[in-house]
N, C-alpha and C. Protein backbone atom coordinates (compact mmCIF):
# COMPACT_ATOMS: atom_id res chain seq x y z
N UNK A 1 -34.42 2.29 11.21
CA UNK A 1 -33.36 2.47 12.18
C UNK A 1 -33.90 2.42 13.60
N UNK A 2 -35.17 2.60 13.58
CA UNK A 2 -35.85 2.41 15.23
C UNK A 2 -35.63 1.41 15.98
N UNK A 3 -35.25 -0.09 14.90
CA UNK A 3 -34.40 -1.49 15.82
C UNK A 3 -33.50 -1.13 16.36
N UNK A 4 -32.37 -0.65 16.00
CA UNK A 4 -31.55 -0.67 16.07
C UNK A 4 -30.89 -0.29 17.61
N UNK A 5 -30.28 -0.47 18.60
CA UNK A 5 -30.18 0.08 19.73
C UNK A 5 -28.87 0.52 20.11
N UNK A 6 -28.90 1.61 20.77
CA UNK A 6 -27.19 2.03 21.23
C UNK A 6 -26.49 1.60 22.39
N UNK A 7 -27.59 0.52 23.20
CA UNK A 7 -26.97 0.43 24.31
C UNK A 7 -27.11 -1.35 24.42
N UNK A 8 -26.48 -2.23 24.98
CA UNK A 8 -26.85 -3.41 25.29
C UNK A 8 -26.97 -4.38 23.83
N UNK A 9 -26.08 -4.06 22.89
CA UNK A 9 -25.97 -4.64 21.98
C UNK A 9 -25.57 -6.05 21.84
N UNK A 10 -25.52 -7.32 21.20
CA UNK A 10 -25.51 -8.43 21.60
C UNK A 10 -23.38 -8.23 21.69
N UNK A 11 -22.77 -7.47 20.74
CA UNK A 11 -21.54 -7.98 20.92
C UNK A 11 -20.97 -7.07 22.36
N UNK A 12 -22.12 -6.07 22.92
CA UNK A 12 -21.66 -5.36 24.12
C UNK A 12 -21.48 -6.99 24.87
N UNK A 13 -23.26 -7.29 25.09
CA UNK A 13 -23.13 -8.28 26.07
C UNK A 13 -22.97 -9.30 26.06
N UNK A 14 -21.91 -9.69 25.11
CA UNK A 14 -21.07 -10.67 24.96
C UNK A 14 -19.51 -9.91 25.24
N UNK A 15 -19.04 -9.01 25.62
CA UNK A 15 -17.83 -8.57 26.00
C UNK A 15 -18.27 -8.36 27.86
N UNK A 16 -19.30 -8.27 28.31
CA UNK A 16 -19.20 -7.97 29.67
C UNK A 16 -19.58 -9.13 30.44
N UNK A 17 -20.45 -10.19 29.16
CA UNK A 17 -20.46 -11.69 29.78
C UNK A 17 -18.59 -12.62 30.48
N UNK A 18 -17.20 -12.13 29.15
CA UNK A 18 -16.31 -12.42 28.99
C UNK A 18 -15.68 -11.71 30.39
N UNK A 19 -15.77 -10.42 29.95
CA UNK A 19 -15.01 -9.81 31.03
C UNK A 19 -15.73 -10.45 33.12
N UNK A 20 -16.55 -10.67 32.99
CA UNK A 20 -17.12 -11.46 34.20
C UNK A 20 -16.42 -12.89 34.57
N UNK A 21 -16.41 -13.13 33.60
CA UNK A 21 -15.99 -14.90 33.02
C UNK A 21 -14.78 -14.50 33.77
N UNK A 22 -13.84 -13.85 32.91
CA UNK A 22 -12.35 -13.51 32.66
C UNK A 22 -11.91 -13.12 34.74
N UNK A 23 -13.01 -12.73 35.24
CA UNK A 23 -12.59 -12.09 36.83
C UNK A 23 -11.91 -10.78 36.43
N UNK A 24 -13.23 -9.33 35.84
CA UNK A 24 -13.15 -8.51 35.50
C UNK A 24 -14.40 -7.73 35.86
N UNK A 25 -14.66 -8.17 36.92
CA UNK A 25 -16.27 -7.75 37.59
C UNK A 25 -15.88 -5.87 37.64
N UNK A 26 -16.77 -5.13 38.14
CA UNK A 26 -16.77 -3.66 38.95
C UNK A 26 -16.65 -3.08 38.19
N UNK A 27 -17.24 -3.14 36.69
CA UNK A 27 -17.31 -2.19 35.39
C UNK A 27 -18.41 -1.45 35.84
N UNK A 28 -18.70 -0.27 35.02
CA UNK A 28 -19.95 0.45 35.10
C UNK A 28 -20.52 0.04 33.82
N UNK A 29 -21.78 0.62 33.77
CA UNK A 29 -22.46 0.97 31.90
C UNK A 29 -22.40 2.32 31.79
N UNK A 30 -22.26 2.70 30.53
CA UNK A 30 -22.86 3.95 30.35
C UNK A 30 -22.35 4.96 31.34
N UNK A 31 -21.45 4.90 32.08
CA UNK A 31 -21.14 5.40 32.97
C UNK A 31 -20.96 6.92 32.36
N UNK A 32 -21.04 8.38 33.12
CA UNK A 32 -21.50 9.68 32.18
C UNK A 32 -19.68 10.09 32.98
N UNK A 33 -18.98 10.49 32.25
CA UNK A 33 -17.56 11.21 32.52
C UNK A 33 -17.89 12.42 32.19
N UNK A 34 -17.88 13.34 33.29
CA UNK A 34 -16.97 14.39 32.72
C UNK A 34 -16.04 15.10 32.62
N UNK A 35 -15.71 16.30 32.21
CA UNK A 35 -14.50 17.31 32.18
C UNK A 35 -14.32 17.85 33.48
N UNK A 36 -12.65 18.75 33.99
CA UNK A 36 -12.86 19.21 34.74
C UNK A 36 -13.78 20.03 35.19
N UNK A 37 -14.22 20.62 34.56
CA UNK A 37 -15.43 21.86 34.77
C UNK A 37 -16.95 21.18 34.38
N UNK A 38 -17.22 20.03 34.87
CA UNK A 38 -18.58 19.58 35.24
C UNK A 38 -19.28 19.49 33.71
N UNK A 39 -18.53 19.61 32.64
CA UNK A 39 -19.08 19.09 31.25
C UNK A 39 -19.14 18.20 30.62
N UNK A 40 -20.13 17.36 30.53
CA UNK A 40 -20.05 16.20 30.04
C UNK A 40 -19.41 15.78 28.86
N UNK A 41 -18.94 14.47 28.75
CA UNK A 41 -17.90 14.35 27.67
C UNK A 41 -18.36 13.25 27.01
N UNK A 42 -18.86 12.37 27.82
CA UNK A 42 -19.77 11.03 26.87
C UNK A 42 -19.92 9.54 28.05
N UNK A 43 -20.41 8.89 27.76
CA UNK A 43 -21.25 7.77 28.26
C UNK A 43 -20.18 6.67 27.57
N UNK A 44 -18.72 6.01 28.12
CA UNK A 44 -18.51 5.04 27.44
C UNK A 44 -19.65 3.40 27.44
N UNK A 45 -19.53 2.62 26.73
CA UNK A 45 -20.02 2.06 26.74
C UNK A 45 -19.72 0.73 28.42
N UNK A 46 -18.32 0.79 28.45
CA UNK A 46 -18.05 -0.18 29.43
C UNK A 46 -16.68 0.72 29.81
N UNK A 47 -17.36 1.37 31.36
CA UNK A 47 -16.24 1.94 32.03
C UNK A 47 -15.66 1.17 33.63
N UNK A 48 -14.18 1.38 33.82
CA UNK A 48 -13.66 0.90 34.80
C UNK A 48 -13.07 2.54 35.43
N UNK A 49 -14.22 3.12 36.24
CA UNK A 49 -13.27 4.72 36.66
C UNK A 49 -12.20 4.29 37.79
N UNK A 50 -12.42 3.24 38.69
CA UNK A 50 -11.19 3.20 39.35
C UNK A 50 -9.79 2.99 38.44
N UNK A 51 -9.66 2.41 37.47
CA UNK A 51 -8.73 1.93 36.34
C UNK A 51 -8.43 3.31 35.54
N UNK A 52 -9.54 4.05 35.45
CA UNK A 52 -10.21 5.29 33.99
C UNK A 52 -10.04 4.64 32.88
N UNK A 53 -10.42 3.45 32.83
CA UNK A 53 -10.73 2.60 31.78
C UNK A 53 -12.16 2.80 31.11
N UNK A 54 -12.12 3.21 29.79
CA UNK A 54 -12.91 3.69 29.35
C UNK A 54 -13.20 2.25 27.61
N UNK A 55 -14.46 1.86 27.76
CA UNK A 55 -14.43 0.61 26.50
C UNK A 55 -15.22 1.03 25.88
N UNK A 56 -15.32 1.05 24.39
CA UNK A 56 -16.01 0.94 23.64
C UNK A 56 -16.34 0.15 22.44
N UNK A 57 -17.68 -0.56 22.73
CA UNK A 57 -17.88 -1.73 21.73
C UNK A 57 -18.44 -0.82 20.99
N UNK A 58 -17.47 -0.78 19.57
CA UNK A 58 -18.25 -0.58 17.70
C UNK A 58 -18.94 -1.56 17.23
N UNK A 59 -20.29 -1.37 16.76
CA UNK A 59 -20.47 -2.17 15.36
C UNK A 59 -19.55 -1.69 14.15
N UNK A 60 -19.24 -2.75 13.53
CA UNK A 60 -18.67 -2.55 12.64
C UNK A 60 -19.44 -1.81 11.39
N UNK A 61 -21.03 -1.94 11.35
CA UNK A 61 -21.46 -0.81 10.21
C UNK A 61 -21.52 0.59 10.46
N UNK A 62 -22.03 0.77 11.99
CA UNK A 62 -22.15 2.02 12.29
C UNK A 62 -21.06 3.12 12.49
N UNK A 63 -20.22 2.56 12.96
CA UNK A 63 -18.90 2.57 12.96
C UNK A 63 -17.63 2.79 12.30
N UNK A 64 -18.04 2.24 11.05
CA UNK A 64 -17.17 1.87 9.47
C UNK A 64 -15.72 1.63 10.50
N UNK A 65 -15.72 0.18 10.61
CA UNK A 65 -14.53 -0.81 10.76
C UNK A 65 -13.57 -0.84 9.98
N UNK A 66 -12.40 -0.24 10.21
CA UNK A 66 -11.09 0.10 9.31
C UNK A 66 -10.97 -1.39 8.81
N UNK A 67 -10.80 -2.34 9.00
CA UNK A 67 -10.69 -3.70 8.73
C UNK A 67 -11.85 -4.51 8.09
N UNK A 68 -13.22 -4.43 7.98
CA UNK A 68 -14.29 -4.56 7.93
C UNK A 68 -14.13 -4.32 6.27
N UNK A 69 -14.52 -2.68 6.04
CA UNK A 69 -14.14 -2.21 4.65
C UNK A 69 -15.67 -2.71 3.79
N UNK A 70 -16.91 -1.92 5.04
CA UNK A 70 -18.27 -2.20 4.45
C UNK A 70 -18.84 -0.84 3.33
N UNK A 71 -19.26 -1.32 2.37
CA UNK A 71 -19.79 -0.33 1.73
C UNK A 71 -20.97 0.46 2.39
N UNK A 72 -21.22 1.24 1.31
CA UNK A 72 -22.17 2.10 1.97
C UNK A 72 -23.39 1.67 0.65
N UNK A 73 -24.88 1.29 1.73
CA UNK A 73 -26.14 1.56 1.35
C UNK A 73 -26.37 1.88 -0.23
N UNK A 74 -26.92 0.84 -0.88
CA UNK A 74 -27.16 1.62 -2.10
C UNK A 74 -28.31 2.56 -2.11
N UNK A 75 -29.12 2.52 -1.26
CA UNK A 75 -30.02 3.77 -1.72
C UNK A 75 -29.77 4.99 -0.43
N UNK A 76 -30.26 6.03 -1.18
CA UNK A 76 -29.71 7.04 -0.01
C UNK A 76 -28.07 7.60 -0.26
N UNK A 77 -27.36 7.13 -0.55
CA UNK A 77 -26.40 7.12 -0.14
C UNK A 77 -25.43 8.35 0.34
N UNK A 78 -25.61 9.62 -0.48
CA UNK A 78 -25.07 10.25 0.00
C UNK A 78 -25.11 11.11 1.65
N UNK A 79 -26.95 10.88 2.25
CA UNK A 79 -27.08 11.08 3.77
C UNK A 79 -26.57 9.59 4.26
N UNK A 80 -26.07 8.50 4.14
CA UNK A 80 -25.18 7.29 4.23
C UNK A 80 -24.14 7.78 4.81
N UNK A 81 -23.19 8.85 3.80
CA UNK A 81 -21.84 8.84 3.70
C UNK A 81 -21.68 9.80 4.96
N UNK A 82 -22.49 10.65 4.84
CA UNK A 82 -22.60 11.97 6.07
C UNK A 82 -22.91 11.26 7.25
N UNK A 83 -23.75 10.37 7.13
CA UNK A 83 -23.78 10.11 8.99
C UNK A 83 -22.67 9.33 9.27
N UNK A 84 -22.74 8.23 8.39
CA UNK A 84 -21.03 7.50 9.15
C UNK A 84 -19.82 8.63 9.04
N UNK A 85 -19.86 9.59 8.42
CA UNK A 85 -18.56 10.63 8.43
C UNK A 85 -18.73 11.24 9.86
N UNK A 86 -20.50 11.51 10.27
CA UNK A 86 -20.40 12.29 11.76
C UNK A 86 -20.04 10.69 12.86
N UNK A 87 -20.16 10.05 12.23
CA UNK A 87 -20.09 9.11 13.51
C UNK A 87 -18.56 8.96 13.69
N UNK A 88 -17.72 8.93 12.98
CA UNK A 88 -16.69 8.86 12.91
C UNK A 88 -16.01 9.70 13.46
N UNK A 89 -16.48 10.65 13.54
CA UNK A 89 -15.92 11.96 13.66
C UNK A 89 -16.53 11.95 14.97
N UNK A 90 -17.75 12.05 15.55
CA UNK A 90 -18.14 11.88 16.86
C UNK A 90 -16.93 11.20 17.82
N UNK A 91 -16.82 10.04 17.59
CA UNK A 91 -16.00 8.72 17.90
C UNK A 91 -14.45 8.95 18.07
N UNK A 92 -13.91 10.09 17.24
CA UNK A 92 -12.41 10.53 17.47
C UNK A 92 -12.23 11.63 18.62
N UNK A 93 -13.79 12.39 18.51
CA UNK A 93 -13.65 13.56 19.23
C UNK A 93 -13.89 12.98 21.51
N UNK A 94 -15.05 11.93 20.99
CA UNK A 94 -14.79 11.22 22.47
C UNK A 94 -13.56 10.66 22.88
N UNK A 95 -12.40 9.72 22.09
CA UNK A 95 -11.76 9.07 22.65
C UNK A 95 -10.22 10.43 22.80
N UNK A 96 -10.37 11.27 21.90
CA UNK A 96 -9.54 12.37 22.03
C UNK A 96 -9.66 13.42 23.16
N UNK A 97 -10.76 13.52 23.71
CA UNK A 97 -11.36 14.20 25.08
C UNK A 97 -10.86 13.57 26.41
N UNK A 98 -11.45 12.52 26.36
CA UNK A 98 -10.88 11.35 27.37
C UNK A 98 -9.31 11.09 27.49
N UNK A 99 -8.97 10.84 26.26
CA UNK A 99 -7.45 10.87 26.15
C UNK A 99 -6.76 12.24 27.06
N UNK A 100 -7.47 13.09 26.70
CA UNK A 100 -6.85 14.47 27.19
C UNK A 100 -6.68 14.83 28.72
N UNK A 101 -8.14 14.14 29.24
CA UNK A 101 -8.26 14.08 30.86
C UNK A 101 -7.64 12.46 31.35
N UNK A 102 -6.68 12.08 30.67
CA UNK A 102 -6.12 11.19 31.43
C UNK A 102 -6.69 9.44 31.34
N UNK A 103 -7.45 9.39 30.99
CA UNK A 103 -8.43 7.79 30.36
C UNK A 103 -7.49 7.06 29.44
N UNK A 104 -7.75 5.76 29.92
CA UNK A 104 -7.08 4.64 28.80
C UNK A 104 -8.18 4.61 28.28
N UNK A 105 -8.44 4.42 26.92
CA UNK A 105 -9.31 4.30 26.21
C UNK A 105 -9.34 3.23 25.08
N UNK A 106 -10.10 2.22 24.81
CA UNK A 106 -10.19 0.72 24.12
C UNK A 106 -11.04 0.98 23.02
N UNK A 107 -11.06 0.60 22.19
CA UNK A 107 -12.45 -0.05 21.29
C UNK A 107 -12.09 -1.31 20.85
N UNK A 108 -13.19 -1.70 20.69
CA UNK A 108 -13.41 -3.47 20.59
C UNK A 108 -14.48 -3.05 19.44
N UNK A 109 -14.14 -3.76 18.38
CA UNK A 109 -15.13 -4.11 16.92
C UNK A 109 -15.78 -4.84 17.10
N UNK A 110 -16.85 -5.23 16.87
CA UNK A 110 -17.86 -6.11 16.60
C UNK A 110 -17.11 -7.38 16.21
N UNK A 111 -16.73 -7.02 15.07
CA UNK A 111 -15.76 -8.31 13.81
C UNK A 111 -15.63 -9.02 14.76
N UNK A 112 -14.30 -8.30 15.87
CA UNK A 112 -13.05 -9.18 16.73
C UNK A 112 -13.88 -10.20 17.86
N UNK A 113 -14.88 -9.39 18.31
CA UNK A 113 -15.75 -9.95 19.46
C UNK A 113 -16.18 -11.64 18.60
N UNK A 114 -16.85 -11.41 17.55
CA UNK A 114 -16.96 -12.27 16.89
C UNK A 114 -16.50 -13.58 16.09
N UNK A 115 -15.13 -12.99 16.26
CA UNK A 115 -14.33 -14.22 16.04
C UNK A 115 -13.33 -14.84 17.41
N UNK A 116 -12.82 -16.27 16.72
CA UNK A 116 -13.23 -17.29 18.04
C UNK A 116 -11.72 -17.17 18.91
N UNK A 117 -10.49 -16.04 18.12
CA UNK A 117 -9.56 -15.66 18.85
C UNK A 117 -9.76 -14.47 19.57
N UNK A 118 -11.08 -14.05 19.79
CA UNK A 118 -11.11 -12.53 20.63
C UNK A 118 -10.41 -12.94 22.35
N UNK A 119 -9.32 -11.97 22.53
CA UNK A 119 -9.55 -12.06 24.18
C UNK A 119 -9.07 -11.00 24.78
N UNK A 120 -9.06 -10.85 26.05
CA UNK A 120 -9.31 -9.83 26.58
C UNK A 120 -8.04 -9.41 27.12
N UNK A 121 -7.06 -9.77 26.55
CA UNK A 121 -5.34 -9.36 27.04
C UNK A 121 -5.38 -7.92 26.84
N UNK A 122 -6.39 -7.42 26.31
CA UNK A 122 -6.05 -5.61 26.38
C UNK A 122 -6.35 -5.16 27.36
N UNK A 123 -6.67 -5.75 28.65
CA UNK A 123 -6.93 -5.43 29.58
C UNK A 123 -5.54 -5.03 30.66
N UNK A 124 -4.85 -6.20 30.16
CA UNK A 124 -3.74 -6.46 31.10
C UNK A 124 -2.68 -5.54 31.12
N UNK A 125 -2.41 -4.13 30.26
CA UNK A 125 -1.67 -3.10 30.44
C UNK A 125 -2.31 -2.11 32.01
């Protein structure tokens, strides 16, 4: 798992190549939000705070992609099932936080990035 990276992933930077393309410049990275009371809440992956546009590119394994519908690891499996359950669970509790202080909040799958109808009309609300 030491390959593996959380930041600058190829389908990230292929969504911030698009969004550039698209005339969607003045994103942040990683940008750190927090709560009213100075507590941090999380690092979206691709934030717009003038907008409070908040993006997040999933892989679809790490992730477990409702649409995707990837199994889990044959060996190991039951510390498998537990980390994608915390990731999941991580992942509801960020966009439910944000939600709370007022953030539009996106995720973009891996899958969608990947196929050749992805576009970026979720922007346009």
């Amino acid at each position: 798992m030491i390959a593996n990276t959380s930041k600058d992933t190829k389908p990230e930077l292929r969504v911030r190549r698009m969004l550039r393309e698209a005339g969607y410049p003045g994103y942040r990275l990683h940008w750190r939000i927090d709560d009213e009371d100075g507590r941090y809440v999380c690092r979206p992956d691709i934030t717009y705070p003038g907008r409070r546009l908040a993006i997040f590119v999933h892989g679809c394994f790490w992730h477990r992609c409702p649409t995707c519908n990837l199994g889990l690891p044959k060996t190991n499996s039951d510390y498998w099932r537990e980390k994608f359950e915390r990731n999941v669970e991580r992942d509801k509790r960020k966009e439910s936080a944000l939600l709370d202080l007022g953030w539009d909040v996106r995720t973009i799958w891996e899958c969608k990035v990947d196929s050749e109808n992805f576009d970026l009309l979720f922007l346009a609300n």
